[in-house]
N, C-alpha and C. Protein backbone atom coordinates (compact mmCIF):
# COMPACT_ATOMS: atom_id res chain seq x y z
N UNK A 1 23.64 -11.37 -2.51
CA UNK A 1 22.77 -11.56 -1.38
C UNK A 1 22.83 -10.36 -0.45
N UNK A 2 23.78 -9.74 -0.51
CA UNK A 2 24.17 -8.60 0.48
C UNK A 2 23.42 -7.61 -0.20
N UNK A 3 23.38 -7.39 -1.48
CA UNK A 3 22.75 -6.30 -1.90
C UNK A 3 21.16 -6.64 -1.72
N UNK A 4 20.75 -7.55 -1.90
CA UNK A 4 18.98 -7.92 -1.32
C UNK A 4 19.24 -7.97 0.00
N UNK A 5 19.58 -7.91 1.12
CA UNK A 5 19.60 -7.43 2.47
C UNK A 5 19.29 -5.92 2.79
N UNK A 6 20.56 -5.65 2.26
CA UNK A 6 20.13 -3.96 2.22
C UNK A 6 19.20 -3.73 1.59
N UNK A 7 18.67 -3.99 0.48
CA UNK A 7 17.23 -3.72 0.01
C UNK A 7 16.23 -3.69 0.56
N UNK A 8 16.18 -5.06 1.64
CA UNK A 8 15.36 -5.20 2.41
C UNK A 8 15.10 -4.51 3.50
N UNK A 9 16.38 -4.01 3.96
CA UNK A 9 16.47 -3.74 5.45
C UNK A 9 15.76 -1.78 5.35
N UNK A 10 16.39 -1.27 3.75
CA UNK A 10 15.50 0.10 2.97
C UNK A 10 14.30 -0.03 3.01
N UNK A 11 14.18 -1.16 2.70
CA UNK A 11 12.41 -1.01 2.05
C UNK A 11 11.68 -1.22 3.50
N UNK A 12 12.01 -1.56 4.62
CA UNK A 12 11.32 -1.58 5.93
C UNK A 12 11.52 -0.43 6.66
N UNK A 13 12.76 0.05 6.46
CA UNK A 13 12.88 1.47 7.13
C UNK A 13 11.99 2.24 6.65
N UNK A 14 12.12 2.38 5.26
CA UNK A 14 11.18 3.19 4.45
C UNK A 14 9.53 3.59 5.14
N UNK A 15 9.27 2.01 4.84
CA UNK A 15 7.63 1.79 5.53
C UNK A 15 7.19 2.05 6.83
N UNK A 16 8.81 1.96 7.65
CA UNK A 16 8.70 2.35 9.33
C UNK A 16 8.27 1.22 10.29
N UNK A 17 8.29 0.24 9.70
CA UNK A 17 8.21 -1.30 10.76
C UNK A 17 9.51 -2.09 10.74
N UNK A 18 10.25 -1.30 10.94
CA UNK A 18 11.83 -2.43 10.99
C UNK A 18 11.71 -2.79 12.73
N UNK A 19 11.61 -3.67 13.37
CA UNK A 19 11.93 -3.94 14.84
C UNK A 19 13.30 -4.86 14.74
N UNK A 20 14.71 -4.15 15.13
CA UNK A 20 15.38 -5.22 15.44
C UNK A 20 15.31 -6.36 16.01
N UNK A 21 14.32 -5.80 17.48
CA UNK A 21 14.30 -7.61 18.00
C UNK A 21 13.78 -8.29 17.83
N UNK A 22 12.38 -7.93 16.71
CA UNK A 22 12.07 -9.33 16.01
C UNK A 22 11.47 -8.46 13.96
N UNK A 23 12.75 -8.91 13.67
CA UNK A 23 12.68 -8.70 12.18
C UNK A 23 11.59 -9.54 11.33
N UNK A 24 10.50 -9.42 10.62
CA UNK A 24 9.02 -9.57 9.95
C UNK A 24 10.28 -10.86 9.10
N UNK A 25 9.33 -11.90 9.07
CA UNK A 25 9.56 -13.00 8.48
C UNK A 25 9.10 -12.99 6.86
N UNK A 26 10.04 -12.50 6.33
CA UNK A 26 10.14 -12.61 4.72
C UNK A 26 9.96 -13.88 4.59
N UNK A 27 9.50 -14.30 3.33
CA UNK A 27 9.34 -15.62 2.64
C UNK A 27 10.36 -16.11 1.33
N UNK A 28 10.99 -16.62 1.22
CA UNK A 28 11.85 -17.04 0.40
C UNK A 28 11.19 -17.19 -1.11
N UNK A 29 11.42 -15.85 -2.17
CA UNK A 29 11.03 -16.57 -3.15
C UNK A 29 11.69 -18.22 -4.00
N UNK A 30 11.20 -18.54 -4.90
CA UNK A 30 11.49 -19.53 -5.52
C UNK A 30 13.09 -19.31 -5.61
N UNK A 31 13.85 -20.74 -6.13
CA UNK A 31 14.91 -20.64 -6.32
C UNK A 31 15.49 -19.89 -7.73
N UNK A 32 14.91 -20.08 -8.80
CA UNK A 32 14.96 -19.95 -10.30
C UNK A 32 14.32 -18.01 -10.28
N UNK A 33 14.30 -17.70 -9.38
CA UNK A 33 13.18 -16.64 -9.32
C UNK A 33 13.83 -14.89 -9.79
N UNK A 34 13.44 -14.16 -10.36
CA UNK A 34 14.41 -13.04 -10.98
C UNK A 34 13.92 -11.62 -9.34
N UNK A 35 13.38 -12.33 -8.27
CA UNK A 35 12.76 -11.54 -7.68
C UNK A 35 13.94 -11.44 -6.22
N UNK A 36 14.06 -10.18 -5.68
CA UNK A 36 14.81 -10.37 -4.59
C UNK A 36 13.85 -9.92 -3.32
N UNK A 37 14.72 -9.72 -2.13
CA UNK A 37 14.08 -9.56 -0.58
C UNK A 37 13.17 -7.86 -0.49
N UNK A 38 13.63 -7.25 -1.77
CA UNK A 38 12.97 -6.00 -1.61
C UNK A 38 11.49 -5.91 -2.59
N UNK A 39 11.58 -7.09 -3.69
CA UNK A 39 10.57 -7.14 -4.44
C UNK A 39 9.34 -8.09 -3.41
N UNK A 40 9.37 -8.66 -2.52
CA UNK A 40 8.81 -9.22 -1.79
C UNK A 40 8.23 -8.54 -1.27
N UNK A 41 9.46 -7.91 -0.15
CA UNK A 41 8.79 -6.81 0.82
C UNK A 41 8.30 -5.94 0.62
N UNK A 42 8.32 -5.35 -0.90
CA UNK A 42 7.22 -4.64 -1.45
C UNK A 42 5.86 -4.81 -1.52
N UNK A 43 5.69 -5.93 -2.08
CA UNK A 43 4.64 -6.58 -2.10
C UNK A 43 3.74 -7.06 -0.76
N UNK A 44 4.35 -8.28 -0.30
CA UNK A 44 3.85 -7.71 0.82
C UNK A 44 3.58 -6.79 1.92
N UNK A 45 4.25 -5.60 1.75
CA UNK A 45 3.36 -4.31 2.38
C UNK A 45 2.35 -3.72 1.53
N UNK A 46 2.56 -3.90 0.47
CA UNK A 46 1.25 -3.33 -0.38
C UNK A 46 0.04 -3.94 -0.78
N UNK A 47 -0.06 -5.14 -0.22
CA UNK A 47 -0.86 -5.79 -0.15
C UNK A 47 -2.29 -5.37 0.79
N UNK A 48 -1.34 -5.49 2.14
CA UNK A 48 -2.40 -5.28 3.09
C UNK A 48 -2.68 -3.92 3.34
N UNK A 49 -1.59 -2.96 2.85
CA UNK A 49 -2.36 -1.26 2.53
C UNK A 49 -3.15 -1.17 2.00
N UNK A 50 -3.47 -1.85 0.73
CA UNK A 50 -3.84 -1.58 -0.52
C UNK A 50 -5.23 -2.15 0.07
N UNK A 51 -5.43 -3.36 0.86
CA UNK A 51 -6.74 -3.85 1.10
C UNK A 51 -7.41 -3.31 2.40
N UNK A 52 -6.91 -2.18 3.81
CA UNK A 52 -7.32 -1.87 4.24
C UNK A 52 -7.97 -0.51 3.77
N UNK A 53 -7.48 0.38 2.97
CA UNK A 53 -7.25 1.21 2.43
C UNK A 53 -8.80 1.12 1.60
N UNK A 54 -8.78 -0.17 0.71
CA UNK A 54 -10.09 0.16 0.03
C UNK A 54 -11.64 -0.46 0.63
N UNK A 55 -11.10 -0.64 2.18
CA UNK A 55 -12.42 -0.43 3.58
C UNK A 55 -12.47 0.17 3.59
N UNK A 56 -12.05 1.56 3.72
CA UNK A 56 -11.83 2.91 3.60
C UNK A 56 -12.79 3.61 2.76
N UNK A 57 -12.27 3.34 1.46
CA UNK A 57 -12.59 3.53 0.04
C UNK A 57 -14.47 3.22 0.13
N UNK A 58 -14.52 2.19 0.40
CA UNK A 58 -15.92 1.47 -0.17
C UNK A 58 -16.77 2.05 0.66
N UNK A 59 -16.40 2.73 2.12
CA UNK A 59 -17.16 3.25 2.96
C UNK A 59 -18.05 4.92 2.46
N UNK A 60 -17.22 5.16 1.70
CA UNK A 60 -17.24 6.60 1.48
C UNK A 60 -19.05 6.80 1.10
N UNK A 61 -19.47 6.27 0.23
CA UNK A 61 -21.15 6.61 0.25
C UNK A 61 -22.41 6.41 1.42
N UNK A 62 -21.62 5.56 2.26
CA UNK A 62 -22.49 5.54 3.68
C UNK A 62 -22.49 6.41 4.31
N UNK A 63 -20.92 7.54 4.42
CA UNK A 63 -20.55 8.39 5.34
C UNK A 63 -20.66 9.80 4.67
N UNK A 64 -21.09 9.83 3.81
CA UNK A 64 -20.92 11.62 2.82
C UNK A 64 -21.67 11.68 1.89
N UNK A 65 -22.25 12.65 1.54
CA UNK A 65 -23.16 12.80 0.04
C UNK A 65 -22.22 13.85 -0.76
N UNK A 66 -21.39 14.35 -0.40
CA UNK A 66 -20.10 15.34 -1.04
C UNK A 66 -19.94 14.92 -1.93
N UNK A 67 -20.28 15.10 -3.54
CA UNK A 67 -20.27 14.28 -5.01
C UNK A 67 -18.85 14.21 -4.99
N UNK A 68 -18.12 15.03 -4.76
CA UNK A 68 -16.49 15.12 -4.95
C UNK A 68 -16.21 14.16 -4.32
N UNK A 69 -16.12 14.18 -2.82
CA UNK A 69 -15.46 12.63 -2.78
C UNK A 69 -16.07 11.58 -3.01
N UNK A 70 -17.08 11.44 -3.31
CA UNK A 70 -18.04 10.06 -3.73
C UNK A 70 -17.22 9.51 -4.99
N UNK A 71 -17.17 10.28 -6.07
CA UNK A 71 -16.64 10.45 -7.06
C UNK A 71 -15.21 9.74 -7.46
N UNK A 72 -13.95 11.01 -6.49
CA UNK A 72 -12.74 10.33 -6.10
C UNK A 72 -13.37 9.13 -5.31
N UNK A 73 -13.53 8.31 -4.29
CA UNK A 73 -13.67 7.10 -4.11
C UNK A 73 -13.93 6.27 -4.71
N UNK A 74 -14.76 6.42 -5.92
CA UNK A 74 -15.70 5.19 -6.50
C UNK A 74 -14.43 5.17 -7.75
N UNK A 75 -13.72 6.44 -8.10
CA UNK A 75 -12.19 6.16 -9.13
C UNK A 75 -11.23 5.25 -8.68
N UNK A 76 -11.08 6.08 -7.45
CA UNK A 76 -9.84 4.54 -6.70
C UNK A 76 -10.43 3.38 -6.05
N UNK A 77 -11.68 3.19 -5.82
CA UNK A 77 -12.06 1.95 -6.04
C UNK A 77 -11.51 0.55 -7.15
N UNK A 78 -12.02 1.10 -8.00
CA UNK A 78 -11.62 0.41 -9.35
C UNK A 78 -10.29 0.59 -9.28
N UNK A 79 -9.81 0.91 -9.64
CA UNK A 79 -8.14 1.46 -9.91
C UNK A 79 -7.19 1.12 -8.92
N UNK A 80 -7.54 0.49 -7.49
CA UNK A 80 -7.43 -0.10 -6.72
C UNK A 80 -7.47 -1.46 -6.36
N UNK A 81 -8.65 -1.68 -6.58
CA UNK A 81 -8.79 -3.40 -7.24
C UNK A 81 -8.08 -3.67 -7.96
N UNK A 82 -7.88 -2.80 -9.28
CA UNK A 82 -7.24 -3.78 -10.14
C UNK A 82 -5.99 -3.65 -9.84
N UNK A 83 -5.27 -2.61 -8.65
CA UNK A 83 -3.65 -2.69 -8.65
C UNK A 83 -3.41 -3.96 -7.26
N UNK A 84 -4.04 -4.38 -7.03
CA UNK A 84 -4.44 -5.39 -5.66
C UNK A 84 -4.26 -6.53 -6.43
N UNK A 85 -4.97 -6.73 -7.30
CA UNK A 85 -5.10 -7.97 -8.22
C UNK A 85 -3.71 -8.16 -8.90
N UNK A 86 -3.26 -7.13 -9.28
CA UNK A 86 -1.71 -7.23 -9.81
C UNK A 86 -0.83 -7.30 -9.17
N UNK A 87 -0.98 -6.54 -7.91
CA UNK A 87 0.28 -7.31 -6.55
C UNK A 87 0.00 -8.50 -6.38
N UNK A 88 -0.87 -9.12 -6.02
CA UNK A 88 -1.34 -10.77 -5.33
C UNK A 88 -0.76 -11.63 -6.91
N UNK A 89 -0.70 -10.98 -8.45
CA UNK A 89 -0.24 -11.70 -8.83
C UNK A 89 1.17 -12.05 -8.67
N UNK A 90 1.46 -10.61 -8.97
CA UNK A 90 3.44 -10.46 -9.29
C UNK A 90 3.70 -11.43 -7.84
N UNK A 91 3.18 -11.38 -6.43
CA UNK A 91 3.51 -11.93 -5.27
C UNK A 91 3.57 -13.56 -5.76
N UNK A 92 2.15 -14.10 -6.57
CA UNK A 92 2.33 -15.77 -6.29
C UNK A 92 3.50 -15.57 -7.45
N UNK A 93 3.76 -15.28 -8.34
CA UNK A 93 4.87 -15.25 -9.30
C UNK A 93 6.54 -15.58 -8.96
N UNK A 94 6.40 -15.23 -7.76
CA UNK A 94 7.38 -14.84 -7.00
C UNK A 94 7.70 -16.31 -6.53
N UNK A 95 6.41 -16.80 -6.17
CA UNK A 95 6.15 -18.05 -5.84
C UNK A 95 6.12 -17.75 -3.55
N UNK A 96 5.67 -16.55 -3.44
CA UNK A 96 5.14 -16.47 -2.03
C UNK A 96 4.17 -16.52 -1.41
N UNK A 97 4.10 -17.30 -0.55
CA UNK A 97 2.19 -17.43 -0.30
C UNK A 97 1.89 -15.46 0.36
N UNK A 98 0.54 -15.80 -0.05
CA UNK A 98 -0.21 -14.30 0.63
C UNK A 98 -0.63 -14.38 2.11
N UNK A 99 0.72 -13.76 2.85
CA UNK A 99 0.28 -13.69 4.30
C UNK A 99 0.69 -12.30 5.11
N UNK A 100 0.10 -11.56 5.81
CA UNK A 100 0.15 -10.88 6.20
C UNK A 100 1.28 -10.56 7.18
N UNK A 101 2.10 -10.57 6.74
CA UNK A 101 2.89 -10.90 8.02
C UNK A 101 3.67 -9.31 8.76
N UNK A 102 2.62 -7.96 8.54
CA UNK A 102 2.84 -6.77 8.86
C UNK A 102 1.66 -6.53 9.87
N UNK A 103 0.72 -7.86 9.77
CA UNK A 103 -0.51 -7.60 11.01
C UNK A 103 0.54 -7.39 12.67
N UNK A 104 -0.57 -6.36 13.06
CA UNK A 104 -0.04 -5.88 14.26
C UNK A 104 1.18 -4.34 14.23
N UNK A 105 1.75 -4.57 12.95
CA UNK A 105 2.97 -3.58 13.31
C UNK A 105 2.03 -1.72 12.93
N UNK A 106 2.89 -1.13 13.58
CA UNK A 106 2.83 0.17 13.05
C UNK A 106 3.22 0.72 11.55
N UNK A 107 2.49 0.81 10.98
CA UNK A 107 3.24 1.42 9.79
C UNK A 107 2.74 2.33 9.19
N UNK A 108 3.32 3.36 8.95
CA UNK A 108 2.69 4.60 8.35
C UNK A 108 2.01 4.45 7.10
N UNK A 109 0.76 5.33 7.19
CA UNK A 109 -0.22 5.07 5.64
C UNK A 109 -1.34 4.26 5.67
N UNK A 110 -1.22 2.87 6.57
CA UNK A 110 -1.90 1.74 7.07
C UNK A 110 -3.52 2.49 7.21
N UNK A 111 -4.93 2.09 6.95
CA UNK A 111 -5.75 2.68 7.53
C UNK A 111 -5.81 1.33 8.82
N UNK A 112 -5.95 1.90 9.85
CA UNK A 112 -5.59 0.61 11.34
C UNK A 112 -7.66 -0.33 11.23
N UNK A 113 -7.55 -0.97 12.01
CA UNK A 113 -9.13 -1.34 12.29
C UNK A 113 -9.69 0.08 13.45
N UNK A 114 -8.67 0.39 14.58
CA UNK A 114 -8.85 1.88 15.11
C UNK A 114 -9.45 3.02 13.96
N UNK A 115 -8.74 3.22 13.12
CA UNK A 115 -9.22 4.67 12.16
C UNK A 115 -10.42 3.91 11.55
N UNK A 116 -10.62 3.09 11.14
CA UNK A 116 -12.17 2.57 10.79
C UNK A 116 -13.03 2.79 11.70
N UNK A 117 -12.93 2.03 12.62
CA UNK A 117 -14.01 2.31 13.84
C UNK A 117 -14.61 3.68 13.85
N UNK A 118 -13.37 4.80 13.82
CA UNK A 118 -13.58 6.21 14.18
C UNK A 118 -14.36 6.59 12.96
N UNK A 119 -13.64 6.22 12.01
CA UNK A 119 -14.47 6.37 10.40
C UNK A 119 -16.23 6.25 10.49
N UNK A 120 -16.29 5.15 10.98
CA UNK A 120 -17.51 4.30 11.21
C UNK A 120 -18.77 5.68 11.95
N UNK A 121 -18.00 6.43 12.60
CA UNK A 121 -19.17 7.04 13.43
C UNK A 121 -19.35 8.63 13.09
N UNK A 122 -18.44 9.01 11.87
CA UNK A 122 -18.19 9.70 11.27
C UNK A 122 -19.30 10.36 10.12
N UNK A 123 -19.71 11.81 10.05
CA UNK A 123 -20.36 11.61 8.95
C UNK A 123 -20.52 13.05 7.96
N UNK A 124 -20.56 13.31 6.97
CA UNK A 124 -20.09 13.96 6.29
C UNK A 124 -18.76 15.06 6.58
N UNK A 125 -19.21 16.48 6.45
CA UNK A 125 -17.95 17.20 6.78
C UNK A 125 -16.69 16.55 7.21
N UNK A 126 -16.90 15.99 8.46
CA UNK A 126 -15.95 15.59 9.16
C UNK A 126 -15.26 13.80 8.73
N UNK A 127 -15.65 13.28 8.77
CA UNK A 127 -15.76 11.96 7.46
C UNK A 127 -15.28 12.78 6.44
N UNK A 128 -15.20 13.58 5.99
CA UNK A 128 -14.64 14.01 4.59
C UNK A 128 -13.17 14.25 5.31
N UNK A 129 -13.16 14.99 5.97
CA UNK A 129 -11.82 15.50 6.61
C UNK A 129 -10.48 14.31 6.81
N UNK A 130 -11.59 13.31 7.62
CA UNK A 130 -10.74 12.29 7.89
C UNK A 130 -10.46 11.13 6.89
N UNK A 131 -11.58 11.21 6.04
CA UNK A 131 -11.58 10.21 4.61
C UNK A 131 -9.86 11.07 3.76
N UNK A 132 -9.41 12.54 4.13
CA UNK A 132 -8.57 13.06 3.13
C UNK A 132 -7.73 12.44 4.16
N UNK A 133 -7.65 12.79 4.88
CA UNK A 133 -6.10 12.93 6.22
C UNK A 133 -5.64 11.06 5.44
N UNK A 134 -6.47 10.15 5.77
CA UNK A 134 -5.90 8.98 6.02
C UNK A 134 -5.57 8.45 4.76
N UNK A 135 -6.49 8.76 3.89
CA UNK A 135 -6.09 8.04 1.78
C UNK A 135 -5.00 8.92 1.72
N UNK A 136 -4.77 10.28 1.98
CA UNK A 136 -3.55 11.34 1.69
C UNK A 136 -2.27 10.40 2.27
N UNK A 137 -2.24 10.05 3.79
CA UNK A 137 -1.58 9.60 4.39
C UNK A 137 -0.85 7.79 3.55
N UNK A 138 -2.24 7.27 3.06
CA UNK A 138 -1.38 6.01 2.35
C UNK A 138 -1.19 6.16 1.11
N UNK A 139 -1.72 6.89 0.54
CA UNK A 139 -1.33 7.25 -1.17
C UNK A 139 0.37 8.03 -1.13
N UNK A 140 0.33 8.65 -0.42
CA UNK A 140 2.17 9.24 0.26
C UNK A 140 3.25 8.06 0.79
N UNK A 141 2.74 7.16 1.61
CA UNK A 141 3.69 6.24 1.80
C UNK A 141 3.62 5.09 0.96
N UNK A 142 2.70 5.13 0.09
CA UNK A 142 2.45 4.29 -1.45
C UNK A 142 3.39 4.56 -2.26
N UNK A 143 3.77 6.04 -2.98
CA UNK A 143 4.53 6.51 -3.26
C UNK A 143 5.93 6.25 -2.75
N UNK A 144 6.22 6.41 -1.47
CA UNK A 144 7.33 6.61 -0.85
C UNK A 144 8.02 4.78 -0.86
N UNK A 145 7.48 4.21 -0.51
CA UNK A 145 7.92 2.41 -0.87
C UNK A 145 7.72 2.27 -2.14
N UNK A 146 7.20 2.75 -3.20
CA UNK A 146 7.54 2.49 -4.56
C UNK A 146 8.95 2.60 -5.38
N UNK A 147 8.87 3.98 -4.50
CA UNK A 147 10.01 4.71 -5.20
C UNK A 147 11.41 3.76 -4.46
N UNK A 148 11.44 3.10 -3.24
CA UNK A 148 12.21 2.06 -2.64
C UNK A 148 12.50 0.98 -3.21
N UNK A 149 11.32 0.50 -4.23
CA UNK A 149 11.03 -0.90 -5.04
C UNK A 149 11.62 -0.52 -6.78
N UNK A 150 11.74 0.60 -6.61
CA UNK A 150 12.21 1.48 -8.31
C UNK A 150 13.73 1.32 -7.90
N UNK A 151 14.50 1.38 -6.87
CA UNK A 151 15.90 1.66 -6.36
C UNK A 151 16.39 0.20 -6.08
N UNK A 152 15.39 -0.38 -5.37
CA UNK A 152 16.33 -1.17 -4.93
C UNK A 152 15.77 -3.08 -5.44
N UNK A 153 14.42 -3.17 -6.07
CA UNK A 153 13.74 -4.03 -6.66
C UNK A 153 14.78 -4.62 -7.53
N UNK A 154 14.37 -5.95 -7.96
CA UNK A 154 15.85 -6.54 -8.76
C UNK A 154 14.66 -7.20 -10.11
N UNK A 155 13.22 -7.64 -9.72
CA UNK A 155 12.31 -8.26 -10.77
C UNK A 155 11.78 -7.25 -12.16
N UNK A 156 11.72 -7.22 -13.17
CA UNK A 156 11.67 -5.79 -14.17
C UNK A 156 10.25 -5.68 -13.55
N UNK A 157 9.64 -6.70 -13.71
CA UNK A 157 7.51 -6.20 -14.11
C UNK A 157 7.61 -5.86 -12.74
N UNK A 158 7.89 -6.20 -11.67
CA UNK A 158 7.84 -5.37 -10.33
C UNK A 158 8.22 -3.94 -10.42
N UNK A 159 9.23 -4.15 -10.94
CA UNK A 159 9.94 -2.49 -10.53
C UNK A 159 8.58 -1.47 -11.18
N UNK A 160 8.86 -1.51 -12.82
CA UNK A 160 7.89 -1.38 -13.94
C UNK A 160 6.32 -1.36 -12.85
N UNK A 161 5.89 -1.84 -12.46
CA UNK A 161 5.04 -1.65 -11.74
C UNK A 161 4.45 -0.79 -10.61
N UNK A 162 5.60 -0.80 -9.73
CA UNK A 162 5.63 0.61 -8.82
C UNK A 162 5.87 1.83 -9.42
N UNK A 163 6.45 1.77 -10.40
CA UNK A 163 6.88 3.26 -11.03
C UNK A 163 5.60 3.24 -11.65
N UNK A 164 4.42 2.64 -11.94
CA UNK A 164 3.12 2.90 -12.74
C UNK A 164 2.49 2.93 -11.31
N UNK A 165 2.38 2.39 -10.70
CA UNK A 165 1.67 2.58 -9.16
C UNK A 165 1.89 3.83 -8.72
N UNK A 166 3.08 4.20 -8.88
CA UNK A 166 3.48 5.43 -7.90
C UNK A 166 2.89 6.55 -8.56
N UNK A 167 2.87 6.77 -10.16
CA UNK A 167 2.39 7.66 -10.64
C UNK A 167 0.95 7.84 -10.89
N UNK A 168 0.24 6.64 -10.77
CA UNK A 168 -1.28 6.47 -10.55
C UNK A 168 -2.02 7.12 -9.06
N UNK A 169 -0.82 6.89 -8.29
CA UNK A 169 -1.56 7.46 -6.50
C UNK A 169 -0.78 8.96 -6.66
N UNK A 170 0.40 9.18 -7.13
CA UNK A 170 0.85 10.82 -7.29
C UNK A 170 -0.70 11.69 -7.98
N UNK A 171 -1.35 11.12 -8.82
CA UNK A 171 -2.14 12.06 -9.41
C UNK A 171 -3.39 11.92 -8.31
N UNK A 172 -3.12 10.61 -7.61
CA UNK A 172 -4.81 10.48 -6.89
C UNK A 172 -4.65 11.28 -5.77
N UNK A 173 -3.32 11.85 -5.60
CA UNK A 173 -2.95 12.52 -4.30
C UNK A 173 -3.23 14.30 -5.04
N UNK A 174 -2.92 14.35 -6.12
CA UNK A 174 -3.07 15.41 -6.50
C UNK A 174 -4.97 15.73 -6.99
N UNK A 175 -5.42 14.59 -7.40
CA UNK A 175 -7.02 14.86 -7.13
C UNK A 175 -7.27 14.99 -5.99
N UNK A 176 -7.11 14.68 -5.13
CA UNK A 176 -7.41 14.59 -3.18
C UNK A 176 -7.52 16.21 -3.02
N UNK A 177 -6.28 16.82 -3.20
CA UNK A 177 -5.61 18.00 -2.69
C UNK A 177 -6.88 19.21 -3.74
N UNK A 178 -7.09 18.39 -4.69
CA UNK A 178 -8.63 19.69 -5.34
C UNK A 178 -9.67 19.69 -5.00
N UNK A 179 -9.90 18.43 -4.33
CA UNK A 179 -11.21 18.90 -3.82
C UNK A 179 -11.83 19.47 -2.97
């Protein structure tokens, strides 16, 4: 149990929302369950990245005619969905309901409802600029809590999972950076 504490207490530092005086209410997986406090808290932070992130994503043809990023967007679109669909599973697996329970905090990578708004009034050139800054920004701390869930994760298809996640957004970070 001590070693899923510290897991936990990594995998929030990591992400940058640890508040001592009020620590984010993890959910207890199942009893029988091969999953610990860091395979959770994985999940649920990547959940709600993963779904602000592709507001982000889906915006990109309203705000730019730049084939390049139209292009990259409409890739991690898909490729996105379907890694969304595979967290929300491995999560009910776990046997945890899907709740947000990182609404409100700061956390690096996050696209906020703020950077949308700004997004929103945004339009090419500059919309491109800020479409890189902010996917760069969560595809990096995507990476960076994976590699937390590879160390300190205790479930195999979880772990196994971020290490395929992590290397799926390493290359989308490395398409970003060519265009």
């Amino acid at each position: 149990m001590r070693v899923a504490a510290i897991g936990l207490i990594t995998a929030m530092l990591v992400a940058g929302c640890a508040r001592p005086e009020t620590p984010p209410a993890v959910a207890e997986p199942v009893a029988a369950s091969t999953f610990n406090a860091t395979d959770v808290a994985w999940l649920q932070l990547l959940i709600p990245m993963t779904e602000q992130a592709l507001v982000l994503i889906e915006s990109v043809p309203e705000h730019t005619a730049n084939p390049q990023v139209i292009q990259l967007a409409t890739a991690m679109n898909g490729e996105h969905r379907e890694q969304l669909t595979r967290l929300r599973a491995l999560l009910g697996r776990a046997g945890v309901p899907e709740t947000d329970i990182h609404d409100g905090h700061d956390i690096p990578g996050i696209v906020t409802p703020d950077d949308l708004l700004i997004l929103t009034k945004t339009r090419d050139a500059t919309f491109d600029r800020l479409f890189a800054e902010h996917v760069g920004d969560y595809l990096r701390q995507s990476v960076l809590v994976a590699k937390g869930e590879q160390d300190s994760g205790a479930d195999r298809e979880t772990k196994a999972f971020a290490q395929t996640m992590s290397q799926a957004r390493t290359g989308e970070l490395t398409r970003l950076g060519a265009r």
